[in-house]
Protein backbone atom coordinates (compact mmCIF):
# COMPACT_ATOMS: atom_id res chain seq x y z
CA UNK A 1 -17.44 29.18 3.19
CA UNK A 2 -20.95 27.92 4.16
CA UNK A 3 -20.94 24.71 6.74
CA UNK A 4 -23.89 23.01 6.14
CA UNK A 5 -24.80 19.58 8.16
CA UNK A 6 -26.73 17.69 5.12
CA UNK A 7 -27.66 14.97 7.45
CA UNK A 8 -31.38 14.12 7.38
CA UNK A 9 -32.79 14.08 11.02
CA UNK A 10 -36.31 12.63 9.76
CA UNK A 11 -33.80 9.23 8.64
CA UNK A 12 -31.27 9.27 11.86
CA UNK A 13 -33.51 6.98 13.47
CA UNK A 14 -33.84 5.09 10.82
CA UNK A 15 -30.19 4.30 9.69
CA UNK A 16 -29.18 3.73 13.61
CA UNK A 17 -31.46 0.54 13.50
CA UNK A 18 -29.09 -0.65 10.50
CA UNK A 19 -27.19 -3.74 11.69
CA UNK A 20 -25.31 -6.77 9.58
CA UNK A 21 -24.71 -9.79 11.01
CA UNK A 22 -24.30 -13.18 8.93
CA UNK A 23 -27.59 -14.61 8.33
CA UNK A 24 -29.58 -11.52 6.75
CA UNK A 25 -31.72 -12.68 3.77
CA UNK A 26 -32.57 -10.49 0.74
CA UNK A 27 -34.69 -10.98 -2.42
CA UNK A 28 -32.61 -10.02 -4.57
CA UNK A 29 -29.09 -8.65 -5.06
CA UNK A 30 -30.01 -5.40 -5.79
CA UNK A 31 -31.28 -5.34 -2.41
CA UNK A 32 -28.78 -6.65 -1.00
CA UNK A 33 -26.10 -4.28 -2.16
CA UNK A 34 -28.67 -1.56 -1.33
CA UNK A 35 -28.08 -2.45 2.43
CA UNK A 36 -24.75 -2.66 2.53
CA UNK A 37 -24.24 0.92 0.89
CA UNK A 38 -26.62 2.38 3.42
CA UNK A 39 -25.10 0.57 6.21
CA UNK A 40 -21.45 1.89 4.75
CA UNK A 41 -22.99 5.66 4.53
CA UNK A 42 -24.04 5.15 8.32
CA UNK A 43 -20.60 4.18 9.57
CA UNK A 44 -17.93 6.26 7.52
CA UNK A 45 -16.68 4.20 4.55
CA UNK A 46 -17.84 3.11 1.26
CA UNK A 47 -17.91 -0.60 -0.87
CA UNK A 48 -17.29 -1.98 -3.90
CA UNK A 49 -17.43 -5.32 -5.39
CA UNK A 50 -13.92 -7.95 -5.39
CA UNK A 51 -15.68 -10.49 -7.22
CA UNK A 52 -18.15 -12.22 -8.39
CA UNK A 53 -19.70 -15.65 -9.49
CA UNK A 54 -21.85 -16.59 -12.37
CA UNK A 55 -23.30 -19.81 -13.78
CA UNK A 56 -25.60 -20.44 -16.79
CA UNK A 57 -28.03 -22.68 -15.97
CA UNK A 58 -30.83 -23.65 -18.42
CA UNK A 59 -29.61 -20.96 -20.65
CA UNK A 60 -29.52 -18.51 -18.14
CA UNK A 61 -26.57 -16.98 -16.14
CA UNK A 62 -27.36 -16.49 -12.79
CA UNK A 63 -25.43 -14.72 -9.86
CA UNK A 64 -24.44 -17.29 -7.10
CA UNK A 65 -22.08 -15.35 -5.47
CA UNK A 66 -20.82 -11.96 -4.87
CA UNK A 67 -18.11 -10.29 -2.34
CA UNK A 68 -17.98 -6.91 -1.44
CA UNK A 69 -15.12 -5.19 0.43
CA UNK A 70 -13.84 -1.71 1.59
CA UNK A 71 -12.95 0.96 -1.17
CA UNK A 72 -9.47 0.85 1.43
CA UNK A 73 -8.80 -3.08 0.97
CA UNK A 74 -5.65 -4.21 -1.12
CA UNK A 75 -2.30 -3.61 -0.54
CA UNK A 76 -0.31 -0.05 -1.96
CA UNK A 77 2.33 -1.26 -4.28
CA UNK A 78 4.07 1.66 -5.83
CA UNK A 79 5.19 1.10 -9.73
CA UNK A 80 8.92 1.96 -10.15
CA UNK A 81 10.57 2.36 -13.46
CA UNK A 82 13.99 3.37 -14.20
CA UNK A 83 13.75 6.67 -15.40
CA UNK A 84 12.09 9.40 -12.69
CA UNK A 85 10.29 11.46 -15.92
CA UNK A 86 8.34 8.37 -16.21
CA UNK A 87 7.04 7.69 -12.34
CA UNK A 88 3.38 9.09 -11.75
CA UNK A 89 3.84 9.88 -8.13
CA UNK A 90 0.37 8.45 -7.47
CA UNK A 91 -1.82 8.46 -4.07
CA UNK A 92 -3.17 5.35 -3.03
CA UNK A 93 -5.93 4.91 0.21
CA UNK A 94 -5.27 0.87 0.12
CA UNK A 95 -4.65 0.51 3.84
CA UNK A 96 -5.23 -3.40 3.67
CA UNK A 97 -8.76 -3.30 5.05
CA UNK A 98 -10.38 -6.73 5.94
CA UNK A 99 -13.88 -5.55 6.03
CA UNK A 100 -15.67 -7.82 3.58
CA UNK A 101 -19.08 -10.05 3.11
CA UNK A 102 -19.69 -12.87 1.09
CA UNK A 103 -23.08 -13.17 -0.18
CA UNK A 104 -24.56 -16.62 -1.10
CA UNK A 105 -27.41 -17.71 -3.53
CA UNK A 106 -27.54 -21.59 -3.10
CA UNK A 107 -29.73 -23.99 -5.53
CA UNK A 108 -31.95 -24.91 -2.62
CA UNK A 109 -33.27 -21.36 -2.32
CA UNK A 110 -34.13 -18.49 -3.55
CA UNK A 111 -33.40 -15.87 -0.96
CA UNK A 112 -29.38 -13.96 -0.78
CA UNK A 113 -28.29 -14.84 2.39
CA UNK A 114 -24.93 -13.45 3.87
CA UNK A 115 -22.41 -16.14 4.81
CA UNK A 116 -19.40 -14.33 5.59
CA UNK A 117 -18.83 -11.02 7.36
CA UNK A 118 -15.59 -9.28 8.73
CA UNK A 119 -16.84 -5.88 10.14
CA UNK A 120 -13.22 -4.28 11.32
CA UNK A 121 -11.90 -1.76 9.65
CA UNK A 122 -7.65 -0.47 10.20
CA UNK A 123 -8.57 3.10 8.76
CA UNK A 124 -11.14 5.86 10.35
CA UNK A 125 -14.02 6.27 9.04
CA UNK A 126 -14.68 9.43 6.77
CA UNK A 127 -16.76 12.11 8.99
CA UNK A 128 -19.68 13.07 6.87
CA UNK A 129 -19.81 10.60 4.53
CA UNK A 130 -22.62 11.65 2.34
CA UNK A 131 -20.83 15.01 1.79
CA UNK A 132 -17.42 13.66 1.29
CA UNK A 133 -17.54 10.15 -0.28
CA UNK A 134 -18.31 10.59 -4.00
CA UNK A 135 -20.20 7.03 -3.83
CA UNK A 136 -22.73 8.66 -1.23
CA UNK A 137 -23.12 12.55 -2.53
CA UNK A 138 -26.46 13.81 -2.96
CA UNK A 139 -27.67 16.78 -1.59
CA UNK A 140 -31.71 16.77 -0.74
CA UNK A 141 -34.05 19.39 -2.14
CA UNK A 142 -33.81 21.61 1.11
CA UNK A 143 -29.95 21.49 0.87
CA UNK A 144 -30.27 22.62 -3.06
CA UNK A 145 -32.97 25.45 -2.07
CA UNK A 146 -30.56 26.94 0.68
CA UNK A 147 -27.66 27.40 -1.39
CA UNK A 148 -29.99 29.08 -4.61
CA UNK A 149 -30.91 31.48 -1.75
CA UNK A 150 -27.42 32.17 -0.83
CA UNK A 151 -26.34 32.85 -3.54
CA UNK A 152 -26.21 35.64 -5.89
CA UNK A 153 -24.50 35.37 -9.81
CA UNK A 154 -24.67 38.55 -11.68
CA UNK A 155 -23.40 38.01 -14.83
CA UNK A 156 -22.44 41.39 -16.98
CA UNK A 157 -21.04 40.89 -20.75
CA UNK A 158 -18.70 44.20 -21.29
CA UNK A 159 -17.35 45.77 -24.15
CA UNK A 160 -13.94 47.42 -21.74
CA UNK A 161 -13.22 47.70 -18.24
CA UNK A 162 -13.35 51.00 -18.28
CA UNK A 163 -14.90 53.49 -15.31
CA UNK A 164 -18.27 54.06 -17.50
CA UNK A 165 -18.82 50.06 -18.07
CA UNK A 166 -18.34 49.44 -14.73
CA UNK A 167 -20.94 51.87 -13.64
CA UNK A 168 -23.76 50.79 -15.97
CA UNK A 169 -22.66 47.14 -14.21
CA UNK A 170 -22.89 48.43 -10.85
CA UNK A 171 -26.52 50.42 -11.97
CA UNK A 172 -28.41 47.23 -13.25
CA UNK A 173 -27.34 45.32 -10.29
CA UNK A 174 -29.33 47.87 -8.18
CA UNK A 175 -32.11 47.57 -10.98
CA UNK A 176 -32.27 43.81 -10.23
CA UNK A 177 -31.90 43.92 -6.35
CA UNK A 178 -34.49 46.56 -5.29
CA UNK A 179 -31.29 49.08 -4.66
CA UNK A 180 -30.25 46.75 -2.91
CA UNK A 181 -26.93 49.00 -1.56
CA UNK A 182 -23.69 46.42 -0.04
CA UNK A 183 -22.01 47.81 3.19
CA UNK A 184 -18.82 45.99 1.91
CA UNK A 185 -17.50 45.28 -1.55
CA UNK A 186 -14.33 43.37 -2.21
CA UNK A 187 -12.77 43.90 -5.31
CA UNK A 188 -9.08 43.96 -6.38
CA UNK A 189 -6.81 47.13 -7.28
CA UNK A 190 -8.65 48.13 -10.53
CA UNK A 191 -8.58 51.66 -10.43
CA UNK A 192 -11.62 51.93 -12.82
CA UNK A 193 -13.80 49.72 -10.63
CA UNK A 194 -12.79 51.73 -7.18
CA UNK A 195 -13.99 55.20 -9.42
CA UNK A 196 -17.17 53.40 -10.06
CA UNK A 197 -17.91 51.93 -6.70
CA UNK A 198 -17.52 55.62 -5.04
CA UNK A 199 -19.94 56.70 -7.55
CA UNK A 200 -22.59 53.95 -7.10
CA UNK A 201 -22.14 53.00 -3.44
CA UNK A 202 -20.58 56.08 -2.12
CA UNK A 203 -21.43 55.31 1.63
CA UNK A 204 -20.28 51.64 0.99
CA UNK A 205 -16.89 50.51 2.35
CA UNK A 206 -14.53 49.46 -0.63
CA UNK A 207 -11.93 47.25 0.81
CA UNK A 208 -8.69 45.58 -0.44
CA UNK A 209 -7.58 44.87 2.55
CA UNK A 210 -8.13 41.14 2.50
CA UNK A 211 -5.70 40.61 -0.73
CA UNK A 212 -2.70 41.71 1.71
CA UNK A 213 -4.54 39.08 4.34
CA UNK A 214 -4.28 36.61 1.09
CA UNK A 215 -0.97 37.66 0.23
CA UNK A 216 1.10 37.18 2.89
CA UNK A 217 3.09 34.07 3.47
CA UNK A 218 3.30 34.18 7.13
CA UNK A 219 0.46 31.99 8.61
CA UNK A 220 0.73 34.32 11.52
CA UNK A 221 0.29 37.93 9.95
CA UNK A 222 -2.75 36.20 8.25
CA UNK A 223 -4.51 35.66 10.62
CA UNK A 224 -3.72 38.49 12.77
CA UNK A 225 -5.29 40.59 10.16
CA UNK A 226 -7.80 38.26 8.69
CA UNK A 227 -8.91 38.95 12.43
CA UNK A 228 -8.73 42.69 12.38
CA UNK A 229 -11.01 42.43 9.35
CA UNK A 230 -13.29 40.63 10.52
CA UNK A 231 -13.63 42.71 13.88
CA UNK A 232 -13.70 45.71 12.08
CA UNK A 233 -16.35 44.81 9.65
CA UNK A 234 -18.15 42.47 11.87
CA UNK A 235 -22.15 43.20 10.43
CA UNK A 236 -20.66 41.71 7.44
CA UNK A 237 -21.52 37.95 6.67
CA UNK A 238 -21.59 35.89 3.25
CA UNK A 239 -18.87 37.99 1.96
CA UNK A 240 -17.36 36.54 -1.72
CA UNK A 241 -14.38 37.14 -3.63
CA UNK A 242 -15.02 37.72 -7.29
CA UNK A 243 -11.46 36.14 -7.86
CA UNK A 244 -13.16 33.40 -10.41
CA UNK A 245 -14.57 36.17 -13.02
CA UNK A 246 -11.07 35.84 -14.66
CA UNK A 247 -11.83 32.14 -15.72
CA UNK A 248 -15.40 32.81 -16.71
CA UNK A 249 -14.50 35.51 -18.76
CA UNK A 250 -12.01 32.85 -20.26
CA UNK A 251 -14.88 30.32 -20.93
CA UNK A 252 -16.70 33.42 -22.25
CA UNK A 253 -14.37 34.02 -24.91
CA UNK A 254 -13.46 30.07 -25.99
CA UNK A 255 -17.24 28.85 -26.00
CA UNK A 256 -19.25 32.08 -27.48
CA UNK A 257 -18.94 34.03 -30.89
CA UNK A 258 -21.36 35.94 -33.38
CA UNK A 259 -23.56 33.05 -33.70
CA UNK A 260 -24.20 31.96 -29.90
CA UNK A 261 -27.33 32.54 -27.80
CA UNK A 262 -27.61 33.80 -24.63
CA UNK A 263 -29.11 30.32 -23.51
CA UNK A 264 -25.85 28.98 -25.05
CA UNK A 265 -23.69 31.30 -22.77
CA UNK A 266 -25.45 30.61 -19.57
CA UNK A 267 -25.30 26.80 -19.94
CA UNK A 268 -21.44 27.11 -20.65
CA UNK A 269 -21.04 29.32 -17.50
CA UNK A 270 -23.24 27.17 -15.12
CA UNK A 271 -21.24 23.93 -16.46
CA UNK A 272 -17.91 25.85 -15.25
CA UNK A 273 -19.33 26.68 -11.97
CA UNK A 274 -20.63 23.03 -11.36
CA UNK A 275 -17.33 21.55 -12.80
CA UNK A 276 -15.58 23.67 -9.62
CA UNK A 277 -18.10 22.71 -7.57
CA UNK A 278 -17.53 19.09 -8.00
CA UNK A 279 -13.32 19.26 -7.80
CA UNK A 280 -13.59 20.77 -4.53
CA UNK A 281 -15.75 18.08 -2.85
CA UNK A 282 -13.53 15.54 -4.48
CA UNK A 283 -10.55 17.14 -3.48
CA UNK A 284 -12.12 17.22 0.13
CA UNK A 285 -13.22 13.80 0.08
CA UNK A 286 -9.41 12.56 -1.02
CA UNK A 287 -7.99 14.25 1.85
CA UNK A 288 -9.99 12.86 4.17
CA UNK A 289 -8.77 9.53 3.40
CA UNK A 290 -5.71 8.09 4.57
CA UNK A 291 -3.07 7.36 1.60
CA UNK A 292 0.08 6.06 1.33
CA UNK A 293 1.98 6.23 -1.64
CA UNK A 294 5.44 8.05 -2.93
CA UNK A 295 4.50 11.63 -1.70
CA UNK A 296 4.60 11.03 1.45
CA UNK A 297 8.49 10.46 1.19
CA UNK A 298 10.07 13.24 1.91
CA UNK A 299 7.56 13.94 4.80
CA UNK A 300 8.53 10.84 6.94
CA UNK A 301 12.44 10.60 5.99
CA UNK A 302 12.90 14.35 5.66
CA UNK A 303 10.76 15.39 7.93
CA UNK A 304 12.56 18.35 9.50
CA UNK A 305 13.83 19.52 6.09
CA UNK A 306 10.00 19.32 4.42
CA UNK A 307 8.73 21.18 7.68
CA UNK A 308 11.02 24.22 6.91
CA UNK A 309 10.55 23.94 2.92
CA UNK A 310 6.66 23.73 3.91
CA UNK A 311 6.87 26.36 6.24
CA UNK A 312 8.07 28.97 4.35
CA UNK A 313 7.86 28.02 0.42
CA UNK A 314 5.01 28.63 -1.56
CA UNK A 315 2.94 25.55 -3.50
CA UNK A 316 4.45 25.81 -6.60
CA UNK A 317 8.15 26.12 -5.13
CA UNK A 318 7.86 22.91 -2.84
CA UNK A 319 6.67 20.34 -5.24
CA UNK A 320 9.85 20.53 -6.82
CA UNK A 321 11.60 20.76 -4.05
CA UNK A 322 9.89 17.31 -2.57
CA UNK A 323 10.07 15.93 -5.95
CA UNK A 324 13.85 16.08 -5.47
CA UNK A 325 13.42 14.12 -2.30
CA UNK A 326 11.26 11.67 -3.73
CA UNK A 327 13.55 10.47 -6.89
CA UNK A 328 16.69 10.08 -4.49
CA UNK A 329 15.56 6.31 -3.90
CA UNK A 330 16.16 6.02 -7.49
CA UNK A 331 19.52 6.09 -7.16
CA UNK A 332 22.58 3.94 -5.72
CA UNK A 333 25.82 5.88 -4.19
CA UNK A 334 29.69 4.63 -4.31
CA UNK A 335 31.91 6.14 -2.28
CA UNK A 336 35.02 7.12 -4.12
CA UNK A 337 38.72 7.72 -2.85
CA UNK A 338 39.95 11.31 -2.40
CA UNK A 339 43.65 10.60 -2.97
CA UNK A 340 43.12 9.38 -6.69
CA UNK A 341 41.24 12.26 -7.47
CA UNK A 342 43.11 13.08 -10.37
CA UNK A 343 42.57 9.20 -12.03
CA UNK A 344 38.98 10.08 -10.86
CA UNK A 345 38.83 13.30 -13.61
CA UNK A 346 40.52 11.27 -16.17
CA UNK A 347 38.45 7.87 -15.81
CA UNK A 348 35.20 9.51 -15.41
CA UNK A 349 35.10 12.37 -18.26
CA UNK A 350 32.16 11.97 -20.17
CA UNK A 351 31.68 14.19 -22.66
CA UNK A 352 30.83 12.35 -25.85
CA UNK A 353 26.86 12.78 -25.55
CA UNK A 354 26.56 14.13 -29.18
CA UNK A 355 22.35 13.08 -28.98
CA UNK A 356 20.34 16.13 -28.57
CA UNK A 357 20.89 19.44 -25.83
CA UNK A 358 22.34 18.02 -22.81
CA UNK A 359 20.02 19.85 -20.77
CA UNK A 360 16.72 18.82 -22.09
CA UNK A 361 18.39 15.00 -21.04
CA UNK A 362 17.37 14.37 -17.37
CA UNK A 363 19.72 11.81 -16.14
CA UNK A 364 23.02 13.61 -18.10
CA UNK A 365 25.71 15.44 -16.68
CA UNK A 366 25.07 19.03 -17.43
CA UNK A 367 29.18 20.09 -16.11
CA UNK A 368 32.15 18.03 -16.24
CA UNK A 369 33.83 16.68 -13.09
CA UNK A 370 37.06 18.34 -14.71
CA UNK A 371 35.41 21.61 -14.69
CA UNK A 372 34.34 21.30 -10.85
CA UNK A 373 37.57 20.49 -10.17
CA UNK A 374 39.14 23.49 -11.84
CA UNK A 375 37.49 26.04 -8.98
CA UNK A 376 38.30 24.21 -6.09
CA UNK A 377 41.55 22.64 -4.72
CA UNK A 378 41.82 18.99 -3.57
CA UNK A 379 42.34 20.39 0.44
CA UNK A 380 38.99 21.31 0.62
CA UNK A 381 37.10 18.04 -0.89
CA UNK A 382 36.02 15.63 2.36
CA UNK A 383 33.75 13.28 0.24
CA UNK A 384 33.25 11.83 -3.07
CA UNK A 385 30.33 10.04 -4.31
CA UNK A 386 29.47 8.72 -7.73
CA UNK A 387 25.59 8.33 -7.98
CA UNK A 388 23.76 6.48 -10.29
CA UNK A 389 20.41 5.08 -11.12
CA UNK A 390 19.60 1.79 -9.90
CA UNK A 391 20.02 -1.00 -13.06
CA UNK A 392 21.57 2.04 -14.99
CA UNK A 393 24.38 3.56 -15.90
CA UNK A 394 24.49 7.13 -16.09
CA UNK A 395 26.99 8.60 -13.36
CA UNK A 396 26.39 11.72 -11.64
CA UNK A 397 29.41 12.93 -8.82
CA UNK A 398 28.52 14.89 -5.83
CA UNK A 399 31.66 16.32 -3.99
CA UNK A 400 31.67 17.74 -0.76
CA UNK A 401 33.58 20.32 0.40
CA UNK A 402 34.78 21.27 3.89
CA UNK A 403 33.06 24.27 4.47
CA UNK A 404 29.38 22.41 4.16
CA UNK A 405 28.44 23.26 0.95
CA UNK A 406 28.30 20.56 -2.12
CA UNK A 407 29.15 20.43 -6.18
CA UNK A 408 26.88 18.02 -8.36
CA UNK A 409 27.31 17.60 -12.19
CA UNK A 410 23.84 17.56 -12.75
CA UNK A 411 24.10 21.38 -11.66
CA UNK A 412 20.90 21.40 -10.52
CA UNK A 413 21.62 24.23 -7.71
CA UNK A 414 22.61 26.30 -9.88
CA UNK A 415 20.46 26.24 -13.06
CA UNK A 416 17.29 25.72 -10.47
CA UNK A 417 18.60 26.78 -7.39
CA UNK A 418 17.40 24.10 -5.28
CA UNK A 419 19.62 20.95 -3.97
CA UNK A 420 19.40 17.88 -6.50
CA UNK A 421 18.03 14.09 -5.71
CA UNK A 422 22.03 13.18 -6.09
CA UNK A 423 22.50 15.17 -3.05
CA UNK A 424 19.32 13.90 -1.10
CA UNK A 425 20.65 10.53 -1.72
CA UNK A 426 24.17 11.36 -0.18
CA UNK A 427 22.33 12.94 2.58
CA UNK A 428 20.67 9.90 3.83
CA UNK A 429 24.21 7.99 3.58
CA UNK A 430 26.98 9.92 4.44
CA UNK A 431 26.83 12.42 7.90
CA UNK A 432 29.36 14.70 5.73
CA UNK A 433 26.22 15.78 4.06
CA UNK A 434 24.74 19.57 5.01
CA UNK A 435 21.59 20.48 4.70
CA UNK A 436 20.62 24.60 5.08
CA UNK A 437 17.93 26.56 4.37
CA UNK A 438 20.32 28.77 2.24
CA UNK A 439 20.15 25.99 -0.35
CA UNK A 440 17.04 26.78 -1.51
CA UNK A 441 18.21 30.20 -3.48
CA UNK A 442 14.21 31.13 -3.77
CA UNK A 443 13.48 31.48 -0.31
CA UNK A 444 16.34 33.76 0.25
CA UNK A 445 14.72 35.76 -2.77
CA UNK A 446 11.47 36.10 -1.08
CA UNK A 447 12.94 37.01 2.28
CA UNK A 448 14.72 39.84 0.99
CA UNK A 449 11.57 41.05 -0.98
């Protein structure tokens, strides 16, 4: 990745004379607003408009009066509904910012005039905000010029991937570069592309090492070796992964057929490239604002337990790990009595859900209490809880057992092998409740691999 400081030195001096203060006149309100977004680029943070007020005089509607605020003003309020599959677990960067101005236009004039301004912020202010707020983007012509001359897309359209395409590739991209030869060239394992590269750049080092770098799910190894790479190839600079060919060559094949031009193909290409592009700044600019919402859950109430799932998890196993975390507010708990346990099997049998597959039904029992109850004895139960959904009235029973581990009827651990919301929410409640890294059955897959 390139770092590039976009700022514009020749307007520093410029945007530091930028002050508001009640009082400031303006023309009109296009100028006005005009200010304030250049005064919000200098500082960090961006605007929008709360509300304003219109009359029609003489036929004519005219803007009196307008309020702008902080993008972070309001207050987060997350939207609950009963049933979990429903809930968008949405971010929110409403940090109830009072930074607002009220701008006038009064019948006795016919200058904008700002009558109200609260300049404090309770949020930091975004570093870079003309790279990172999507309000304030834009990238001068020097700024576009550098990256064109950084770099380099060789397209090639190939009939295979076998050794002989490769090499005609690998041929017209010294054509087009002067023989230009690379020192380095990163590719993956394709044993038709190494063949090729020996034959073409035979004095050029062909490395995969940086996959295991990439591979590896100790933060540690990484960068112990992503260090011995770079040290060992240190005249390198600018190097690229050509990771993203896959989903071009996708795009390829959906947008283009006999009838396509080569203009055609190009514009479909350079709209995928610009479409990544723009994700990854917004993605960038997101996390450099401060949110609050529902995903922050199991991060400050399970904090140790989302460190280790964090830790050592990859992405795709620890969202629904957290999700689990998340939905256990859903949910009420009842202790139940261990010496009716018995009347407990009888009274709460359900097994009359004749709608559909019981497990494509969230909120259903997928095993009976009865059948729990049939592989361990009564000696060994310390707890019994009957969970359910707030306002609802599906049940779901954890039990826990003496020697720390837990039963659920919504069998979660054992169809997903991960611990359930039921027994998140008994976790919070009851100090009978273990939690232990052996839960989550994936992890202990990975270790042993």
């Amino acid at each position: 990745r390139i770092l590039v400081n976009i700022d514009n030195s020749e307007d520093s001096e410029e945007e530091m004379e930028i002050k508001l203060h009640v009082g400031q006149s303006f023309q009109t309100w296009l100028d006005a607003e005009k200010f304030l977004n250049q005064y919000s680029l200098k500082e960090g943070f961006s605007i929008r408009r709360k509300r304003t007020e219109k009359l029609v005089e003489n036929g004519i509607e005219i803007i009196r009066k307008i309020t702008w605020e902080c993008c972070c003003a309001g207050k987060y309020q997350a939207k609950k509904v009963i049933n979990p599959e429903n809930q968008r677990n949405k971010k929110s960067k409403c940090t109830d910012c009072q930074w607002h101005v009220n701008g006038n236009l009064p019948k006795s004039s016919s200058n904008i005039s700002f009558t109200t301004v609260i300049n404090e912020h309770n949020h930091q202010m975004i570093p870079s905000p003309s790279a990172t707020i999507a309000k304030h983007r834009k990238l001068n012509e020097d700024i576009i010029e550098f990256i064109n001359f950084y770099v380099l897309h060789a397209t090639a359209l190939l009939e295979d991937e076998t050794e002989e395409s490769f090499v005609w590739a690998l041929e017209m991209i010294n054509k087009a570069t002067g023989n230009l030869v690379s020192r380095v060239v990163f590719t993956d394992s394709d044993p038709a592309m190494s063949n090729a590269i020996s034959l073409i750049y035979p004095n050029s080092a062909h490395c995969l090492y940086f996959f295991q770098c990439r591979n590896t799910l100790s933060p540690a190894i990484f960068e112990s070796r992503w260090q011995n790479l770079k040290e060992k190839y240190s005249s390198v600079s600018g190097a690229n992964s050509t990771q993203r060919v896959e989903s071009l060559n996708k795009k390829v094949h959906d947008s283009v057929n006999s009838c396509s031009s080569l203009l055609t193909l190009v514009k479909e290409i350079q709209q995928l490239l610009d479409d990544e592009a723009n994700y990854i700044r917004i993605q960038e600019y997101k996390d450099e604002i401060p949110s609050i919402g529902l995903e922050n859950v199991a991060q400050r109430y399970f904090t140790s337990i989302e460190k280790i799932v964090s830790d050592y998890l990859m992405a795709p196993m620890i969202i629904p790990v957290c999700k689990q975390m998340q939905e256990c507010f859903y949910y009420d708990a009842f202790m139940l009595e261990i010496t009716q346990w018995e009347a407990i099997i009888e009274t709460y049998t359900e097994d009359n859900y004749n709608e559909g597959v019981r497990e494509d039904y969230y909120e259903i029992a997928k095993i009976l209490l009865g059948d729990i109850s049939a592989t361990i004895t009564k000696s060994e139960i310390v707890k019994i809880w009957r969970i359910v959904v707030s306002c609802g009235l599906k049940n779901q029973y954890v039990v826990l057992l003496s020697d720390g581990s837990h039963r659920c009827t919504c069998n979660l651990l054992i169809t997903h092998e991960y611990p359930c919301r039921h027994f998140y929410k008994i976790l919070r409640t009851s100090p009978n409740a273990k939690w232990h890294v052996g839960l989550v059955y994936l992890f202990i897959n990975l270790v042993e691999l």
